[in-house]
Protein backbone atom coordinates (compact mmCIF):
# COMPACT_ATOMS: atom_id res chain seq x y z
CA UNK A 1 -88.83 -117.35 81.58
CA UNK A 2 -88.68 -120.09 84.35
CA UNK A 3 -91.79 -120.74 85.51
CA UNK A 4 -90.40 -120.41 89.07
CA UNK A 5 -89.69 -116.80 88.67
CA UNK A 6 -93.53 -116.05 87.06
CA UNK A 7 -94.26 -117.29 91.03
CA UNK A 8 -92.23 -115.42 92.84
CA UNK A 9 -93.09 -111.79 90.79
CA UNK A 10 -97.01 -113.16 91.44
CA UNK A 11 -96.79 -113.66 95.07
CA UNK A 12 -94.86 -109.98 95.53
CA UNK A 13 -98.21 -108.76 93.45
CA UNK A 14 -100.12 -110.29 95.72
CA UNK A 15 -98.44 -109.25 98.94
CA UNK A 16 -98.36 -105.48 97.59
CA UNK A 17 -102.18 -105.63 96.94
CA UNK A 18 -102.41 -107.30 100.74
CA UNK A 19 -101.00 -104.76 102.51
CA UNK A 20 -102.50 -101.77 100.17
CA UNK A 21 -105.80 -103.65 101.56
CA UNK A 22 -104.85 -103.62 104.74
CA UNK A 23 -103.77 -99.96 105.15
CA UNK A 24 -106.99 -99.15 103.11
CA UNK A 25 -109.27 -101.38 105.88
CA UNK A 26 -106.59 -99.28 108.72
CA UNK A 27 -107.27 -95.64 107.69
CA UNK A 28 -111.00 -96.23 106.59
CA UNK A 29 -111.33 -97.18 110.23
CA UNK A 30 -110.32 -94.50 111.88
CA UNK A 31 -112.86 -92.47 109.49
CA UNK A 32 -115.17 -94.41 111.26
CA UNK A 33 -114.17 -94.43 114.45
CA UNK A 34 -113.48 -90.80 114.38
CA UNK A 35 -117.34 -90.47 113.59
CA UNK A 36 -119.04 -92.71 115.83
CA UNK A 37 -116.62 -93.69 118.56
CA UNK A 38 -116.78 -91.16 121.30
CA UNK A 39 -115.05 -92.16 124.19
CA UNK A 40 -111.85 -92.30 123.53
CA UNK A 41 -111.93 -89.46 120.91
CA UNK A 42 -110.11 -89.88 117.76
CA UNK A 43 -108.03 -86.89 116.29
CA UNK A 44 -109.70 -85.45 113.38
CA UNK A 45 -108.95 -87.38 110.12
CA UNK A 46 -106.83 -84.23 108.67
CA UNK A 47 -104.31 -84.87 111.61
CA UNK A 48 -103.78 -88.21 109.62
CA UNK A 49 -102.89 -86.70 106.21
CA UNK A 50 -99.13 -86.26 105.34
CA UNK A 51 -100.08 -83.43 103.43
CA UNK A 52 -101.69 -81.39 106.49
CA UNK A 53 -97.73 -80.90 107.05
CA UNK A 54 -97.18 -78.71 103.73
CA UNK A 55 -100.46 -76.75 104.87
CA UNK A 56 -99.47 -75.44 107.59
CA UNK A 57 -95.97 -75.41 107.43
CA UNK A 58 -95.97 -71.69 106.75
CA UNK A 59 -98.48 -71.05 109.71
CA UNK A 60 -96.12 -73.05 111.83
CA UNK A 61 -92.43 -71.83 111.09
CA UNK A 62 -93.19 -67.70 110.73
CA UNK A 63 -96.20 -67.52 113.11
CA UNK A 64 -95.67 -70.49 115.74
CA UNK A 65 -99.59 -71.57 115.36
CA UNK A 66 -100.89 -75.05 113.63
CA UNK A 67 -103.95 -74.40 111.30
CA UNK A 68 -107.39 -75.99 112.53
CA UNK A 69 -107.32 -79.79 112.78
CA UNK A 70 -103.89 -79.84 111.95
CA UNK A 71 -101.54 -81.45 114.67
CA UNK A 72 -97.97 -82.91 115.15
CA UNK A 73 -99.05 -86.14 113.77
CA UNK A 74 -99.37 -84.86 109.96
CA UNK A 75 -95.56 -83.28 110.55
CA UNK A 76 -94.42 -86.86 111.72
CA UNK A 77 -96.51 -88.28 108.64
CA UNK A 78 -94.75 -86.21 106.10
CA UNK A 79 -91.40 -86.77 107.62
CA UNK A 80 -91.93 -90.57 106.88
CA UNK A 81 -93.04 -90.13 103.32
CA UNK A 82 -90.08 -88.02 102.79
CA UNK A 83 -87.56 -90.61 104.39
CA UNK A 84 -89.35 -93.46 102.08
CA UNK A 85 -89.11 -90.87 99.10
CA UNK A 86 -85.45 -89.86 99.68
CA UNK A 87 -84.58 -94.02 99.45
CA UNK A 88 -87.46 -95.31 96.84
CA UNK A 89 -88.94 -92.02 95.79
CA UNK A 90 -92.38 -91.61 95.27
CA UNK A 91 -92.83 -95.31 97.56
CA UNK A 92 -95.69 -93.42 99.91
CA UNK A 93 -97.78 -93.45 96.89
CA UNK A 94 -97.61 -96.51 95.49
CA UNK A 95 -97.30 -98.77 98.59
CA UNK A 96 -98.89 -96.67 101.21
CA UNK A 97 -101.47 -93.97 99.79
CA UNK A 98 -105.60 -95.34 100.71
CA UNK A 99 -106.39 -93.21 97.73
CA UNK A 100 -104.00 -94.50 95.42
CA UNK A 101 -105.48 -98.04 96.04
CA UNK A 102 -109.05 -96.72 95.91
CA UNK A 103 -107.97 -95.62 92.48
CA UNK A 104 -106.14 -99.04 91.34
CA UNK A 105 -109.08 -101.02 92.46
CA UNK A 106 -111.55 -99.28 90.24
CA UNK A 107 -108.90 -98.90 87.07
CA UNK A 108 -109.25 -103.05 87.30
CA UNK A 109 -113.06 -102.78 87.26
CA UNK A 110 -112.45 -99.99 84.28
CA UNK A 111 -109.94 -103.57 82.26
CA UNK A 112 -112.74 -105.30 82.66
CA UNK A 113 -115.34 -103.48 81.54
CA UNK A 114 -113.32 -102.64 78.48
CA UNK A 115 -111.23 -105.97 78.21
CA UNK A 116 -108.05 -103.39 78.26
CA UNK A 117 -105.99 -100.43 79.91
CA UNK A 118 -107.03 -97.29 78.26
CA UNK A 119 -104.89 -94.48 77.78
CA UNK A 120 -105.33 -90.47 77.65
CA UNK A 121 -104.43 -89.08 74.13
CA UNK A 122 -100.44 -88.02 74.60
CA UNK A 123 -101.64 -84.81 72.88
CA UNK A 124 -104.32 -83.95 75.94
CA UNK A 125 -101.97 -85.81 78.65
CA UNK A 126 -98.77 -84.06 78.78
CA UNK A 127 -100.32 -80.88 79.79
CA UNK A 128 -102.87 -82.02 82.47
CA UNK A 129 -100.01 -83.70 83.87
CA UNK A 130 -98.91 -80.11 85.33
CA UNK A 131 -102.10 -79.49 86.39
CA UNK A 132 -101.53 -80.93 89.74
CA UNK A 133 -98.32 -78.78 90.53
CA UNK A 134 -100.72 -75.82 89.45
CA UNK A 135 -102.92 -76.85 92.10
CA UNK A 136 -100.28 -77.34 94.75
CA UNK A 137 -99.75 -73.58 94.07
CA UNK A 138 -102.72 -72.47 94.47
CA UNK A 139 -103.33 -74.33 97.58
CA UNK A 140 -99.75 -73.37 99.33
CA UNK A 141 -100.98 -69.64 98.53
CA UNK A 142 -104.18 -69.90 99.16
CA UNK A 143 -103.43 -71.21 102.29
CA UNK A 144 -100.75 -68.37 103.13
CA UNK A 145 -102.97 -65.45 102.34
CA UNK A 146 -105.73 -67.12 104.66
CA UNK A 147 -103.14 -67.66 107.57
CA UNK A 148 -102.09 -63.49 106.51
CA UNK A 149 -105.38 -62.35 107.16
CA UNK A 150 -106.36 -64.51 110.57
CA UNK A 151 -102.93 -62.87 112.13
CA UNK A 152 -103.76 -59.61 110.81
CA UNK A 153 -107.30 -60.06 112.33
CA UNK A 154 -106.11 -61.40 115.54
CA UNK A 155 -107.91 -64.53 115.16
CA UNK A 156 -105.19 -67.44 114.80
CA UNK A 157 -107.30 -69.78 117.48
CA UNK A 158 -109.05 -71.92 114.28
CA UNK A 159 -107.01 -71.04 111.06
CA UNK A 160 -108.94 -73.15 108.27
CA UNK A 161 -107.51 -75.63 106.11
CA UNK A 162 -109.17 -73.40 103.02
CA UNK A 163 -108.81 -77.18 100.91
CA UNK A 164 -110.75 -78.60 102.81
CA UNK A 165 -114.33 -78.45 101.61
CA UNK A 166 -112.56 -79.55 98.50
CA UNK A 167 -110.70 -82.44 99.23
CA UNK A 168 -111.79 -85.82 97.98
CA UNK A 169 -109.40 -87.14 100.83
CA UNK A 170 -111.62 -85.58 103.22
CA UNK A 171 -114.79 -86.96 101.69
CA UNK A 172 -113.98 -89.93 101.36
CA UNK A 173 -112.79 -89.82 105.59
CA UNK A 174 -116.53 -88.52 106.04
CA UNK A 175 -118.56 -90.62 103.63
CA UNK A 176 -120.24 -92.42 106.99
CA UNK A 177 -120.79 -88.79 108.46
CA UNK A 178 -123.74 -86.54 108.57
CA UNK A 179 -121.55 -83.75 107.46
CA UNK A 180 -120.86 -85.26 104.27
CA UNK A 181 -122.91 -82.94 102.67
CA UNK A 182 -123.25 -80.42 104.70
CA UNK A 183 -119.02 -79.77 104.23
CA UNK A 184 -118.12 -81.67 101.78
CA UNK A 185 -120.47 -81.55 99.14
CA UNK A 186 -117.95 -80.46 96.41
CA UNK A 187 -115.02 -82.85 97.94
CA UNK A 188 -117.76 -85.84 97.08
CA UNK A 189 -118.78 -84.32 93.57
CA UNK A 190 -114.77 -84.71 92.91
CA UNK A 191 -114.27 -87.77 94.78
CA UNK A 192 -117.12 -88.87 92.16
CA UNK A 193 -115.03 -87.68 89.30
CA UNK A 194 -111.72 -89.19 90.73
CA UNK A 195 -113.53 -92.51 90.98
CA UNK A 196 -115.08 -92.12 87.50
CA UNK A 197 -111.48 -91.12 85.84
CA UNK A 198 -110.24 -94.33 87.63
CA UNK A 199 -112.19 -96.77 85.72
CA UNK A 200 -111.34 -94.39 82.17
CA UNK A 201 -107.71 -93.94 82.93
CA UNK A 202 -105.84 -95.43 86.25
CA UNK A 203 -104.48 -92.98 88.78
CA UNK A 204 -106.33 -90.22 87.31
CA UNK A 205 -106.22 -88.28 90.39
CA UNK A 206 -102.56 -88.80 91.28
CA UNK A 207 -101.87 -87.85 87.37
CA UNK A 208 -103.73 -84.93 86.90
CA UNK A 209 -104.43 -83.58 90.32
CA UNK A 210 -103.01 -84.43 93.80
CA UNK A 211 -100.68 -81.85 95.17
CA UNK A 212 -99.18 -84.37 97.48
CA UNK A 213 -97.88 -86.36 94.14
CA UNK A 214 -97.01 -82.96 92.82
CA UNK A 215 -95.13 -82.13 95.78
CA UNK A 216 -93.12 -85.45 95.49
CA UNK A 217 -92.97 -85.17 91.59
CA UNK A 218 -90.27 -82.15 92.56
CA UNK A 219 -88.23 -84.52 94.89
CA UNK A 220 -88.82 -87.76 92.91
CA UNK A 221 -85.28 -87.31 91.20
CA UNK A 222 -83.30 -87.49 94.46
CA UNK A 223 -84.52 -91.35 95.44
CA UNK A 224 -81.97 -92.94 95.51
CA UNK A 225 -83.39 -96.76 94.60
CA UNK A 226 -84.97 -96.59 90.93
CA UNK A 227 -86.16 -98.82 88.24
CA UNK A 228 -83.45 -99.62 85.74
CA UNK A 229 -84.21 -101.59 82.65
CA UNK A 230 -81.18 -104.03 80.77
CA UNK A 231 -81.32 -103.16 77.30
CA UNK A 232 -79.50 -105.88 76.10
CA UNK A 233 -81.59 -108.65 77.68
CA UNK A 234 -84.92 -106.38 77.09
CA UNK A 235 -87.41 -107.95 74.13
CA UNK A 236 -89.40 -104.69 73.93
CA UNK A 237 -92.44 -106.30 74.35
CA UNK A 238 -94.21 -103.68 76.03
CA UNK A 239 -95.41 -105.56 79.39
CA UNK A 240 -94.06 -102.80 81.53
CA UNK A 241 -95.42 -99.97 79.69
CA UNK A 242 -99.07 -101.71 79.10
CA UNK A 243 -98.94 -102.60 82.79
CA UNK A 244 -97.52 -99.50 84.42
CA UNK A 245 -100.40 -97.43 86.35
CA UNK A 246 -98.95 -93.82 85.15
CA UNK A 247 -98.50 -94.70 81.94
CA UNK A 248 -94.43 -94.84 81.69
CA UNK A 249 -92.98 -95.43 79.04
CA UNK A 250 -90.43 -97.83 81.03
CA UNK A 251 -89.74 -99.54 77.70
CA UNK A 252 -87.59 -96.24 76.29
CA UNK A 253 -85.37 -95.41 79.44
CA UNK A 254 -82.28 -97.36 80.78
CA UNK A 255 -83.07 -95.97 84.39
CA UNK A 256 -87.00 -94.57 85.42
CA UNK A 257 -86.43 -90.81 85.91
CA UNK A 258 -89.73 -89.73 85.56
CA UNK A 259 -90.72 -87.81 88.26
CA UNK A 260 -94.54 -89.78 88.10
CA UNK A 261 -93.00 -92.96 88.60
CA UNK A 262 -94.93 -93.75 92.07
CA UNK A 263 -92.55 -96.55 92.41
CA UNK A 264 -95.26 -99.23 92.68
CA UNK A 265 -92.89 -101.73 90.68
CA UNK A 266 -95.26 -103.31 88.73
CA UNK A 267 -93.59 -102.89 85.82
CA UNK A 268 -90.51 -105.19 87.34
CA UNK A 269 -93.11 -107.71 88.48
CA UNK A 270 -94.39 -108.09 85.24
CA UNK A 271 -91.66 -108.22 82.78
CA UNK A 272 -91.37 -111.52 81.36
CA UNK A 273 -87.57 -111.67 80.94
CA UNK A 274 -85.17 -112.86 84.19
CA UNK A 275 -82.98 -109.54 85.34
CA UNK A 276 -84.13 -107.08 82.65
CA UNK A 277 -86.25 -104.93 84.79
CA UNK A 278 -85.12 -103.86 88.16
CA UNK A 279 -84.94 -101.87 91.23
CA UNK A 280 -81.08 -100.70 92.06
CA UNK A 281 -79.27 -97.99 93.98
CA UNK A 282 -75.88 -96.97 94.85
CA UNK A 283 -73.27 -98.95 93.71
CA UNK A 284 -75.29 -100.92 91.86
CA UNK A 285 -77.34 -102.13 95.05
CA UNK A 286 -80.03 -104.21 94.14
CA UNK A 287 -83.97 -104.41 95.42
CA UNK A 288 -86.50 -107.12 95.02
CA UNK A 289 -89.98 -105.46 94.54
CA UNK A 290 -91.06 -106.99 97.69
CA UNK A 291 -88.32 -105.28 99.68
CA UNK A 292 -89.81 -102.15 98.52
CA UNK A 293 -92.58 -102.64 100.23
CA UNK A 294 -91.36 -103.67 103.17
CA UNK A 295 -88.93 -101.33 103.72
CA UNK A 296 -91.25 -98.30 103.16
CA UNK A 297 -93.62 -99.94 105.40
CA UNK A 298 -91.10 -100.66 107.50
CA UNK A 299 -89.88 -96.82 107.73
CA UNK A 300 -93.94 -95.88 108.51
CA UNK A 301 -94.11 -98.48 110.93
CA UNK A 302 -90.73 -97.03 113.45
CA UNK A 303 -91.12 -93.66 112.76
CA UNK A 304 -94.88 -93.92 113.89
CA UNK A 305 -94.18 -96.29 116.64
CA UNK A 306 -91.40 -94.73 118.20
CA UNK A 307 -93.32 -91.21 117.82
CA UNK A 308 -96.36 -92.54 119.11
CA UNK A 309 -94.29 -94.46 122.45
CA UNK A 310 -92.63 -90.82 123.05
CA UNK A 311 -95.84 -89.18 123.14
CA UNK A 312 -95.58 -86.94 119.89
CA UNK A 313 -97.75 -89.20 118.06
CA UNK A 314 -101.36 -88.52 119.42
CA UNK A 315 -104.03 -90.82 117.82
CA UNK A 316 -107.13 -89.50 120.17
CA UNK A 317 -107.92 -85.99 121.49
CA UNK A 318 -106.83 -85.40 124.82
CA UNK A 319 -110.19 -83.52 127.30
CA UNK A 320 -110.03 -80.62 127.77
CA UNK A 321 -109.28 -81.53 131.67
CA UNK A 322 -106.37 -83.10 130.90
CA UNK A 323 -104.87 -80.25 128.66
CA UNK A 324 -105.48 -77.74 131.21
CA UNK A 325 -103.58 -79.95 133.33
CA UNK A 326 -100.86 -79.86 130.93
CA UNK A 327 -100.45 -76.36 130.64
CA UNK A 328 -101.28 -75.48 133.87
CA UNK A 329 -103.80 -73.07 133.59
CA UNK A 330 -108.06 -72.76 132.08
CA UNK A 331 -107.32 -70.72 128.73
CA UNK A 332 -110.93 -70.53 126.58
CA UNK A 333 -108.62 -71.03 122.96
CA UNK A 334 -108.00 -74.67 124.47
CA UNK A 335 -112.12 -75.22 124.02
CA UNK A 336 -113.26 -77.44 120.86
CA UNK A 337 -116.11 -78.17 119.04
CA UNK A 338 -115.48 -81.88 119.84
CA UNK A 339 -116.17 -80.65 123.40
CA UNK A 340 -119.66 -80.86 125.02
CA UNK A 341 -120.98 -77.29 127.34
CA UNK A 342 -120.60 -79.62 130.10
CA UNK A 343 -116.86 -80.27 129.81
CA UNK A 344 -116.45 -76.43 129.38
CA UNK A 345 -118.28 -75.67 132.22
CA UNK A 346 -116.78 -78.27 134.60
CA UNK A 347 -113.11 -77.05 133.66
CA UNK A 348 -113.57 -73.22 133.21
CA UNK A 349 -116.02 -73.36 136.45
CA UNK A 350 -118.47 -71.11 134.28
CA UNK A 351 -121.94 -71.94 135.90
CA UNK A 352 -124.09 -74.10 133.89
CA UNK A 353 -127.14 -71.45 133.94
CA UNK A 354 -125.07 -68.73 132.38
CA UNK A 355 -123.83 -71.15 129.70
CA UNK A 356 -127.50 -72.02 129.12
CA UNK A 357 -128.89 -68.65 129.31
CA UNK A 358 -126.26 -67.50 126.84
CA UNK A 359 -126.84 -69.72 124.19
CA UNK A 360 -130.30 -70.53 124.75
CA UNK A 361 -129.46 -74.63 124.64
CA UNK A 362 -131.78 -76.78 126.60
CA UNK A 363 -130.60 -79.21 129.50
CA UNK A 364 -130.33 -82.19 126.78
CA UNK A 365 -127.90 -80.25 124.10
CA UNK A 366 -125.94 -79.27 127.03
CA UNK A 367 -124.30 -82.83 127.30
CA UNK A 368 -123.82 -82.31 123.37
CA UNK A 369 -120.66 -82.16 121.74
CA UNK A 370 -120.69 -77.85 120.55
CA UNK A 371 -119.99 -78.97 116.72
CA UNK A 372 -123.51 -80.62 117.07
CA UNK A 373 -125.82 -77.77 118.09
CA UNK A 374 -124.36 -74.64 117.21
CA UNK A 375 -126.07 -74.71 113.46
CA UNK A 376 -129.35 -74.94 115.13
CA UNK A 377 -128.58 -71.68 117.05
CA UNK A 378 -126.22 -69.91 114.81
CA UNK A 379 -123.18 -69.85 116.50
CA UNK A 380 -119.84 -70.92 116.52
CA UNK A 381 -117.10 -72.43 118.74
CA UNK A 382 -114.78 -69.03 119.01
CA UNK A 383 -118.07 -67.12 120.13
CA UNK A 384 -118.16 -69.81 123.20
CA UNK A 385 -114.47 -69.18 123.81
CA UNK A 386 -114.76 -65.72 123.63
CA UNK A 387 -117.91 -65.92 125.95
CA UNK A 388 -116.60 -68.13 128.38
CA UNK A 389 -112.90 -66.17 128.47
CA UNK A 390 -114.87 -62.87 129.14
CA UNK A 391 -117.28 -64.34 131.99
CA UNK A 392 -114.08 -65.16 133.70
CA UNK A 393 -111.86 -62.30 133.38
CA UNK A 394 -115.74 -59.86 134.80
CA UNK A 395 -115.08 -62.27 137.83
CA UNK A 396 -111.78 -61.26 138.43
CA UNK A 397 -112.90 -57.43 138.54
């Protein structure tokens, strides 16, 4: 192979692992500033998960109401992973997903502890491969029966994400928070594990468990831009397989159906042979593995932008003064935990003494965010809307 060539497949390497850095350094960010930077208020960290979409897709189509922490941004956010998937399939993971990364960074540390890429027994990998579609399942009904029983209680104000305590995404967002533990204590115990799998057996958690790469896994057939291997010019000598994060064997196949393919293309950067391994669609259409990346992050970066320019995009929470504006009217299920008894009481007008007296606060944890004091006191943020929206309507009497 010209040594030219070993350069050029290198430096795409290298710009793939920039920008997974640089997303990974983005989102990780606005875990942080979603903690600690009050003024303006970042959305809540699920409003920034593509998957947040599947969630409460049910919620939103048959009942017209988002689940808690769930906004317009997660819609727009699966809408771009699905564009990227319908042109280079499973692309989100493999050049975009923070967890993904995470779990390629410590599969390197795992090669060189062990001096080499260690692989699952075939006989104990096929079927945990499913296991992540049976968890999609049992989130997408878990999540119905919970959104069932909040409309049949009346109570569709804060629908849970019923994941969430669960989620090693979430953990991860909250590592820096005091509520790690308090919420998240089993997400962390599996982020643990995830992180632990990683340095056994790369992607563990994309392999065996995400429901986002499940939900793609069912789609992955219909990209149109897959990996194609020339058997004629191929010298079977494994570099793609050995090298391949999911454990593919690319080696065997003319063209990379495999629905775990995660289209990362690091089998095409590392074959040694010029035009063996490569990425083509229709009519034979050809794609470097740097125009991969570029083009997915090119589809995240308009659909986000021109979302986010139009308004649908929201990155921070609006006050609660400015979404009464909006709507035109006080209504107490506009009230959040993010909110502080102050902010309440300035919009609704509801006296500061009666808020006080109600809740038995002092004049400090008034000027508190509600999220932050209502474990102290045992209450929660639907008992202040429903307090507050009954003060009012006694006025009106």
């Amino acid at each position: 192979m010209e040594k030219s060539n070993k350069k050029i497949q290198n430096l795409f390497r290298a710009i793939r692992w920039l920008f997974l850095f640089l997303i990974l350094v983005f989102v990780t960010s606005i875990g942080l500033m979603h903690q600690y930077l009050q003024k303006p208020k970042l959305l809540s960290t699920d409003a920034f998960c593509p998957f947040g979409g599947i969630e409460s897709f049910f919620s939103s189509v048959v009942y017209g109401v988002m689940l808690k922490r769930i906004m317009l941004s997660s819609f727009i956010l699966l809408i771009a992973v699905l564009i990227a998937a319908v042109i280079f399939r499973r692309a989100f993971c493999g050049q975009i997903c923070v967890l993904g990364t995470i779990q390629e960074f410590f599969a390197k540390i795992g090669q060189f502890i062990f001096k080499k890429r260690l692989n699952m027994p075939k006989m104990v990998d096929k079927p945990l491969r499913y296991l992540k579609y049976l968890v999609l399942l049992v989130i997408v009904v878990w999540q119905i029966t919970a959104v069932y029983q909040a409309v049949k209680a009346g109570n569709t104000n804060e629908i849970p994400l019923v994941i969430r305590p669960y989620d090693p995404w979430a953990a991860y967002m909250h590592l820096a928070s005091a509520d790690l533990f308090a919420e998240f204590t089993i997400g962390f115990i599996v982020l643990i594990v995830v992180l632990i799998g990683s340095v056994l057996y790369d992607r563990f958690f994309c392999k065996y468990l995400c429901p986002m790469g499940a939900t793609l896994g069912l789609i992955n057939r219909i990209g149109l831009f897959k990996v194609t291997r020339n058997d004629k010019t191929c010298i079977h000598c494994k570099a793609c397989n050995k090298v391949c994060p999911v454990n593919i064997d690319v080696m065997s196949v003319e063209i990379v159906n495999s629905s775990e393919c995660i289209n990362c293309n690091e089998c095409v950067n590392k074959c040694p042979v010029p035009d063996t391994l490569y990425v083509e669609g229709p009519k034979k259409i050809k794609a470097s593995p740097l125009a991969v990346t570029l083009i997915t992050l090119l589809i995240f970066g308009l659909v986000l932008g021109i979302t986010t320019v139009s308004g649908q995009f929201q990155w921070f929470q609006q006050s609660l003064e400015k979404e009464v504006e909006k709507l035109g009217t006080f209504d107490a299920s506009l009230i959040k935990g993010s909110q502080t008894f102050k902010e309440v009481s300035d919009v609704s007008k509801v006296p500061k003494e009666a808020i006080i007296e109600k809740f038995k606060i002092t004049e400090e944890e008034f000027n508190s965010p509600i999220k932050e004091i209502k474990d102290k006191y045992d209450f929660e943020t639907e008992e202040v809307r429903e307090f507050i929206k009954e003060y009012l309507e006694s006025k009106k009497l």
